[in-house]
C-alpha atoms as a PDB file:
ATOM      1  CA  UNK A   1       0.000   0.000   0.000  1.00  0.00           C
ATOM      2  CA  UNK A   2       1.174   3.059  -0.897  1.00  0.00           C
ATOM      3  CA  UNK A   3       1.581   5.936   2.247  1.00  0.00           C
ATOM      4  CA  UNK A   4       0.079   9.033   1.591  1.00  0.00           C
ATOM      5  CA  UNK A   5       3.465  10.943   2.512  1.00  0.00           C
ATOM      6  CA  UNK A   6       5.296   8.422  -0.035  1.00  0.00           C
ATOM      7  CA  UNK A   7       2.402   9.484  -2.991  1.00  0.00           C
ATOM      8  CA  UNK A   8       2.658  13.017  -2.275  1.00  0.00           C
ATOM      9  CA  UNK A   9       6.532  12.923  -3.088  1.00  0.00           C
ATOM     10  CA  UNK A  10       5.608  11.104  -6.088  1.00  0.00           C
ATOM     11  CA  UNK A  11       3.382  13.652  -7.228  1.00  0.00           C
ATOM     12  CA  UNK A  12       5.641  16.599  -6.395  1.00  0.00           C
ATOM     13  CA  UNK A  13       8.734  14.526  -8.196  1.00  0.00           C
ATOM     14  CA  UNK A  14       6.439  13.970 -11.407  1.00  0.00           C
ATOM     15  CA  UNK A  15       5.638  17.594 -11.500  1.00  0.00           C
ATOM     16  CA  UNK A  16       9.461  18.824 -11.059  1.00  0.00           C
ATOM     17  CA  UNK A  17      10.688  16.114 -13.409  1.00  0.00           C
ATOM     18  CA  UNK A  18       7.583  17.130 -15.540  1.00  0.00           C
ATOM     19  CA  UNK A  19       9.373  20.658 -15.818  1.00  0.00           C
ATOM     20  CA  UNK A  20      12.620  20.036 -16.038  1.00  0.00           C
ATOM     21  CA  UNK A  21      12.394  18.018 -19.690  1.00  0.00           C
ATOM     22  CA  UNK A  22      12.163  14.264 -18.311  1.00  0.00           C
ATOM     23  CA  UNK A  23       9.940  11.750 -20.693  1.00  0.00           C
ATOM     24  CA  UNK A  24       6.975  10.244 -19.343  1.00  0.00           C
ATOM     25  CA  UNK A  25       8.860   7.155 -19.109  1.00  0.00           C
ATOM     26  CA  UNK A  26      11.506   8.684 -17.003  1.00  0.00           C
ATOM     27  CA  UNK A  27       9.279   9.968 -14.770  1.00  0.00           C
ATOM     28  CA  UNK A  28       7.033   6.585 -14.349  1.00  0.00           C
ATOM     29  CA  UNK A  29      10.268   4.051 -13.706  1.00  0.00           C
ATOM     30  CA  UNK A  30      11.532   6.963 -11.007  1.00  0.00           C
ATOM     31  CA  UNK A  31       8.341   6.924  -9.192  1.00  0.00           C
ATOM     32  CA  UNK A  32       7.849   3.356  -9.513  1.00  0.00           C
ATOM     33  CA  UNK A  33      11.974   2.834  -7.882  1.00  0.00           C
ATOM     34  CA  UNK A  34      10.775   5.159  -5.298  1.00  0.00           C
ATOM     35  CA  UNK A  35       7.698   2.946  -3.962  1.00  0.00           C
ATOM     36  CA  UNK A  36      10.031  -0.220  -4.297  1.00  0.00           C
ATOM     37  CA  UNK A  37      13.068   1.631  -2.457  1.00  0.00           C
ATOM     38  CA  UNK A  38      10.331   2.298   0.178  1.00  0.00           C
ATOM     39  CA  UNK A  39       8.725  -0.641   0.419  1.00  0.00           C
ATOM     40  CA  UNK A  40      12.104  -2.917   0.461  1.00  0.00           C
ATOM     41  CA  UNK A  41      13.465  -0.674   3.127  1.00  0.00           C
ATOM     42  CA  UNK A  42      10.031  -0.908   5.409  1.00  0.00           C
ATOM     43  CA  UNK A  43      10.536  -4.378   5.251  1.00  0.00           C
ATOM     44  CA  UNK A  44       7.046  -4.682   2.688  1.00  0.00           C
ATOM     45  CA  UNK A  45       8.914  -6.035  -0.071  1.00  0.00           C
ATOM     46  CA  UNK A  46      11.361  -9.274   0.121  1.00  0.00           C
ATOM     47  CA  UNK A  47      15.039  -8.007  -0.307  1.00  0.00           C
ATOM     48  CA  UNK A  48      15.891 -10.684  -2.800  1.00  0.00           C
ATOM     49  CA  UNK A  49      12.570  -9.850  -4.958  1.00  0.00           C
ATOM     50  CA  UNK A  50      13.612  -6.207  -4.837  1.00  0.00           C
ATOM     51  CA  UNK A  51      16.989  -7.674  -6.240  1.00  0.00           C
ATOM     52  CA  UNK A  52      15.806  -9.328  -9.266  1.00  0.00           C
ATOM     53  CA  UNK A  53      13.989  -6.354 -10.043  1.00  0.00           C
ATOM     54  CA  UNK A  54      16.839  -4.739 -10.603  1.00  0.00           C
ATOM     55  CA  UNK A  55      17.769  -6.050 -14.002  1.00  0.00           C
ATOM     56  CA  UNK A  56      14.264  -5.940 -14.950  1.00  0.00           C
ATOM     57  CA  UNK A  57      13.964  -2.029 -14.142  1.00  0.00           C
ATOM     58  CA  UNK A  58      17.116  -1.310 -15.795  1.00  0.00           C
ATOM     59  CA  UNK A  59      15.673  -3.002 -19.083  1.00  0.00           C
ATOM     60  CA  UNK A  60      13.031  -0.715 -19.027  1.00  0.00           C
ATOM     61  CA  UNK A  61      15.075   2.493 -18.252  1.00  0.00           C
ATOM     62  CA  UNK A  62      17.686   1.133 -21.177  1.00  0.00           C
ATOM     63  CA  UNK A  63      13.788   1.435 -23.666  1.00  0.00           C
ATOM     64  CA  UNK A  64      13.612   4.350 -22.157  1.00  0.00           C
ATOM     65  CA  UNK A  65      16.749   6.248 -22.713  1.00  0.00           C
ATOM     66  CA  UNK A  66      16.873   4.880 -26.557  1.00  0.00           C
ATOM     67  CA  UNK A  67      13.603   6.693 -27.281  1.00  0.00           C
ATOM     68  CA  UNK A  68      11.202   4.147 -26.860  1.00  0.00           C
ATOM     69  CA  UNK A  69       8.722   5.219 -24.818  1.00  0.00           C
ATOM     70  CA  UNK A  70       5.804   3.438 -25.314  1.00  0.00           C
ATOM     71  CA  UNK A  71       7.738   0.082 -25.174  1.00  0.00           C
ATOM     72  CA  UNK A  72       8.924   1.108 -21.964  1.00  0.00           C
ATOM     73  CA  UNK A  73       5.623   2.484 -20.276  1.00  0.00           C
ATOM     74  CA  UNK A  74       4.499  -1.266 -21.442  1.00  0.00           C
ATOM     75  CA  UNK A  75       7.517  -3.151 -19.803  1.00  0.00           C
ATOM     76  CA  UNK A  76       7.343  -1.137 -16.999  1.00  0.00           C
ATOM     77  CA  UNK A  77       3.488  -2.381 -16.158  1.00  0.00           C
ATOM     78  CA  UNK A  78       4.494  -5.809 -16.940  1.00  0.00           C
ATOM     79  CA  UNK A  79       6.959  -5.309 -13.915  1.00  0.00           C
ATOM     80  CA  UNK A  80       4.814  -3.803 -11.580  1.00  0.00           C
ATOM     81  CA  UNK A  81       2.367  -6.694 -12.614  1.00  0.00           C
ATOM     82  CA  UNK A  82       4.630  -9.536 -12.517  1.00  0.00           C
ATOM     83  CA  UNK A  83       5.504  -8.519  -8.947  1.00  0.00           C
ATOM     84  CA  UNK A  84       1.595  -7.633  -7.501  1.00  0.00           C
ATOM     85  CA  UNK A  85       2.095  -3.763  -8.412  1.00  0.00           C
ATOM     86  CA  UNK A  86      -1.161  -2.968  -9.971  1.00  0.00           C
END
């Protein structure tokens, strides 16, 4: 579950990132990193699921940072899906 203090800086880093040039799928993967960071360091996710996510996130950043967007914003919701994100 997602804290209300842990959505608000979500919101607030999607609005600065929003304004200072950062894709939509930049944005998304950084707020998604943030929840797991959170939720790994609460104890709410399993340290060696938060470790094979790793690889998977950095696929999706890699789509991300060669232009392709929309093939990222699709990976990335495969990840959050895979691991009960919804």
């Amino acid at each position: 579950m997602l804290h209300l203090p842990i959505l608000a800086l979500c919101v607030l880093a999607a609005m600065a990132s929003t304004a200072s040039g950062e894709t939509r799928c930049e944005v998304a993967i950084a707020q998604f990193r943030a929840v797991i960071d959170n939720d790994e360091r609460t104890g709410n996710l399993n340290e060696a699921v938060y470790r094979r996510m790793g690889p998977e996130l950095r696929q999706v950043s890699a789509e991300c940072a060669s232009g392709r967007e929309a093939e990222a914003i699709r990976a990335l919701a495969a990840v959050k899906h895979r691991h009960g994100y919804h």
